[in-house]
C-alpha atoms as a PDB file:
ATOM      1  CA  UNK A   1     124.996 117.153 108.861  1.00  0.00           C
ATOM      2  CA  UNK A   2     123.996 113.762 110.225  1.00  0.00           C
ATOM      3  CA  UNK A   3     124.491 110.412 108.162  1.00  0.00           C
ATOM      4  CA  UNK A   4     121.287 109.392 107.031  1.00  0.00           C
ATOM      5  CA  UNK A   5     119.133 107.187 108.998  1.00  0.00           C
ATOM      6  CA  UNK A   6     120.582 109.079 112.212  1.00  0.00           C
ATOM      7  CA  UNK A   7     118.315 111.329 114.346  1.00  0.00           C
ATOM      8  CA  UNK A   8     119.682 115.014 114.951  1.00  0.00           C
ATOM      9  CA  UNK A   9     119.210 115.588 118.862  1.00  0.00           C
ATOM     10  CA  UNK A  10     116.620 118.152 120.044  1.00  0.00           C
ATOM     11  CA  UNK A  11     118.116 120.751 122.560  1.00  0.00           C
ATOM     12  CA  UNK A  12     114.126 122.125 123.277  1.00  0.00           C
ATOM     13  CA  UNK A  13     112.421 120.253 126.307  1.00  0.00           C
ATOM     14  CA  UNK A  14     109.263 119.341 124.495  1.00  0.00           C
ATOM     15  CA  UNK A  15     111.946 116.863 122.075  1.00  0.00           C
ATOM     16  CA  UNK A  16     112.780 115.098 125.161  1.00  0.00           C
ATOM     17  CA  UNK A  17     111.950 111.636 126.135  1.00  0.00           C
ATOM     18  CA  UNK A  18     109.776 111.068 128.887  1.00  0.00           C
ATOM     19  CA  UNK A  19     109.220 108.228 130.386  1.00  0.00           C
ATOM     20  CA  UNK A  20     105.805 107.880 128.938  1.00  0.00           C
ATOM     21  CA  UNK A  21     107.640 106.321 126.055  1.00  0.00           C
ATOM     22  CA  UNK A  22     109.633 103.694 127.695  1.00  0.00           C
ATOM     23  CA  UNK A  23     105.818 101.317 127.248  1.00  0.00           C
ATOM     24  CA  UNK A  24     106.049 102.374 123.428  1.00  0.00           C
ATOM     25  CA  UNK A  25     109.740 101.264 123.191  1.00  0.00           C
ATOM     26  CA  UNK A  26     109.302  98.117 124.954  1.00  0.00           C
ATOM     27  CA  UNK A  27     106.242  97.227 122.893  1.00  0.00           C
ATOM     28  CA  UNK A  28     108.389  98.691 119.198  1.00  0.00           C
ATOM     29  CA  UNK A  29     111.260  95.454 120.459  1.00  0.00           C
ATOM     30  CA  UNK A  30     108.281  93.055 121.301  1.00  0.00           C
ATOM     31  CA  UNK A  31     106.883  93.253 117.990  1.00  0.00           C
ATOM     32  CA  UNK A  32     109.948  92.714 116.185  1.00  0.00           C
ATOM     33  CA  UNK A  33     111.104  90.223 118.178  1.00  0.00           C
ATOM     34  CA  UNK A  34     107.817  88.686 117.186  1.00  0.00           C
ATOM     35  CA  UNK A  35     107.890  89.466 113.543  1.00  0.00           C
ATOM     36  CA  UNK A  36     111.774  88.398 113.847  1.00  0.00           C
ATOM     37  CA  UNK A  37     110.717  84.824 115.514  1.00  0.00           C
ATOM     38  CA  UNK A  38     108.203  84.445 113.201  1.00  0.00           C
ATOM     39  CA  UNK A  39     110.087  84.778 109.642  1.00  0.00           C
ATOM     40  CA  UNK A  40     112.839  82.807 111.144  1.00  0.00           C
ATOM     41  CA  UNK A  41     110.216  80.101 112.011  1.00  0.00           C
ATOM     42  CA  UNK A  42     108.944  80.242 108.702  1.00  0.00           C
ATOM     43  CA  UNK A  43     112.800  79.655 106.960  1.00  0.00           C
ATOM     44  CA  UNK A  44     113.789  76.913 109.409  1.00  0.00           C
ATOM     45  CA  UNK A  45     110.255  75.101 108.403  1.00  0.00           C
ATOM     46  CA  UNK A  46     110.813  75.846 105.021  1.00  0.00           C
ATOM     47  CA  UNK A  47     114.578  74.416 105.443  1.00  0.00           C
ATOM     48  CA  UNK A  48     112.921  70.838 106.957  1.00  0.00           C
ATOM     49  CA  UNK A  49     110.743  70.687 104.372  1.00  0.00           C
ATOM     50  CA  UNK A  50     112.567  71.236 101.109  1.00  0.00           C
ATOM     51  CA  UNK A  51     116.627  70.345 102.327  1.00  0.00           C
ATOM     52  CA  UNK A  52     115.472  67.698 105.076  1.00  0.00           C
ATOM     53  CA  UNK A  53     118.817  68.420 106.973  1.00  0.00           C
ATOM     54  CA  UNK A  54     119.717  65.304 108.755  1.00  0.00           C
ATOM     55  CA  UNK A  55     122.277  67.409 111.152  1.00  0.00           C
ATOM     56  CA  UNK A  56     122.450  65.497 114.339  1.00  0.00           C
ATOM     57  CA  UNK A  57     121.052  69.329 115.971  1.00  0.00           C
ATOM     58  CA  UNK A  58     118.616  70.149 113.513  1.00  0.00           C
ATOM     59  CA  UNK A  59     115.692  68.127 115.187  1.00  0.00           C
ATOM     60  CA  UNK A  60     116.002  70.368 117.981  1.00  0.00           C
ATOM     61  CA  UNK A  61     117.335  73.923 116.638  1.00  0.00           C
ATOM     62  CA  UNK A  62     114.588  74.597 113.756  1.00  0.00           C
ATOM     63  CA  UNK A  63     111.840  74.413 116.395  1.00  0.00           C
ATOM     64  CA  UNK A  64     113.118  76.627 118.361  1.00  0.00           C
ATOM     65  CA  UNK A  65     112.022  80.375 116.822  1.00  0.00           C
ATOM     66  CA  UNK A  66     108.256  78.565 116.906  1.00  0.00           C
ATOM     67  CA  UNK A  67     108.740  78.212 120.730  1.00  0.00           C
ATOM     68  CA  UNK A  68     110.070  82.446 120.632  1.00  0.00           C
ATOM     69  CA  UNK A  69     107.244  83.184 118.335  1.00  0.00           C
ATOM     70  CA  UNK A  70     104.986  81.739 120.878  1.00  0.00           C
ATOM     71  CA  UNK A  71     106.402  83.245 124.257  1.00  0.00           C
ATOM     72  CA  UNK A  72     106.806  86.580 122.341  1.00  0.00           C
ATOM     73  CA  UNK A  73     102.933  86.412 121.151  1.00  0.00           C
ATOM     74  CA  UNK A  74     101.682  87.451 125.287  1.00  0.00           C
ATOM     75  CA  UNK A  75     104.385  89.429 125.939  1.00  0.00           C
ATOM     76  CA  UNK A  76     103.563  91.449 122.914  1.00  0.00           C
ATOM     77  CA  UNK A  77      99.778  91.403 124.170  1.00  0.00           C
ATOM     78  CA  UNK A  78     100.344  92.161 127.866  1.00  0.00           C
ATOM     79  CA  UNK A  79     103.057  95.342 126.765  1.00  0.00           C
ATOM     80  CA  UNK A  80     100.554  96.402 124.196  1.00  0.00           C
ATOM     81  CA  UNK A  81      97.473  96.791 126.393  1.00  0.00           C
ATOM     82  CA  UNK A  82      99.449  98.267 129.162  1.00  0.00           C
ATOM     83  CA  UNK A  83     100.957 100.976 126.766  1.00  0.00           C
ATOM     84  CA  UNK A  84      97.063 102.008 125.433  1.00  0.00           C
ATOM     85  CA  UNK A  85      95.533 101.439 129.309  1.00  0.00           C
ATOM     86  CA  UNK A  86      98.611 104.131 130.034  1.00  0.00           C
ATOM     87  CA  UNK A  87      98.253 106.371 127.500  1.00  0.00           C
ATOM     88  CA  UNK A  88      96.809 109.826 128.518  1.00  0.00           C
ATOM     89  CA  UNK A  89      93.281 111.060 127.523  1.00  0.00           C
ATOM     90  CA  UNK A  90      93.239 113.623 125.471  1.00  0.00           C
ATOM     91  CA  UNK A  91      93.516 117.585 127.472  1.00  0.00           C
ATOM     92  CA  UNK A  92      90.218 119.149 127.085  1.00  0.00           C
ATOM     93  CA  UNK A  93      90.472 122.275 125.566  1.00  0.00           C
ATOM     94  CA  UNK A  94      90.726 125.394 128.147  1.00  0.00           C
ATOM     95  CA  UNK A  95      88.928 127.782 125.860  1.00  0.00           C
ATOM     96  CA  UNK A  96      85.514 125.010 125.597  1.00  0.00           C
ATOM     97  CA  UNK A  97      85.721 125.873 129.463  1.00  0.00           C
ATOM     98  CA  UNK A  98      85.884 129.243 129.359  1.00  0.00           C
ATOM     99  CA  UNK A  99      83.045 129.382 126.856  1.00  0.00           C
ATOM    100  CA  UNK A 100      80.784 126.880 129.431  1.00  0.00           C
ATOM    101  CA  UNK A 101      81.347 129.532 132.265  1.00  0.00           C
ATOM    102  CA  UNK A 102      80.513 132.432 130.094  1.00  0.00           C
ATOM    103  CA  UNK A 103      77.536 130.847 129.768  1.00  0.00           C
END
């Protein structure tokens, strides 16, 4: 038995990774980097405003996930878009064929 949380390998081919997914991946670590940036943006601006540190660093460290947030923002855009422009249409079904040249 795996410990929970843990995915169980699949020995069948279909279970495999292609590299279809590598775009979805990417794009899953782009988000939460972005979600990520942004909460920690939102504590460290919360932190100015109600402690106003006076750390001889703060004035340049609690700016900094704002600056991620915003570099992560079109990287996020750009990997998203690419992953839907890649994504495969849908198969057409053989047996709608089959029925068009029967008729």
């Amino acid at each position: 038995m795996s410990p929970p949380g843990r995915r169980v390998p699949c020995s069948r081919p279909a279970c495999r990774h292609s590299p279809a997914h590598r775009p979805t991946l990417a794009v899953q670590w782009a988000g939460r980097l972005l979600c990520w940036s942004l909460a920690a943006g939102m504590t460290t601006a919360a932190t100015d405003l109600v402690l106003a540190p006076r750390g001889m660093m703060w004035h340049v460290l609690w700016p900094l996930p704002w600056y991620l947030t915003a570099a992560s923002v079109p990287a996020w855009a750009i990997l998203r878009a690419r992953e839907k422009a890649t994504r495969d249409a849908p198969e057409e079904d053989p047996l709608r064929d089959s029925w068009d040249q029967a008729a």
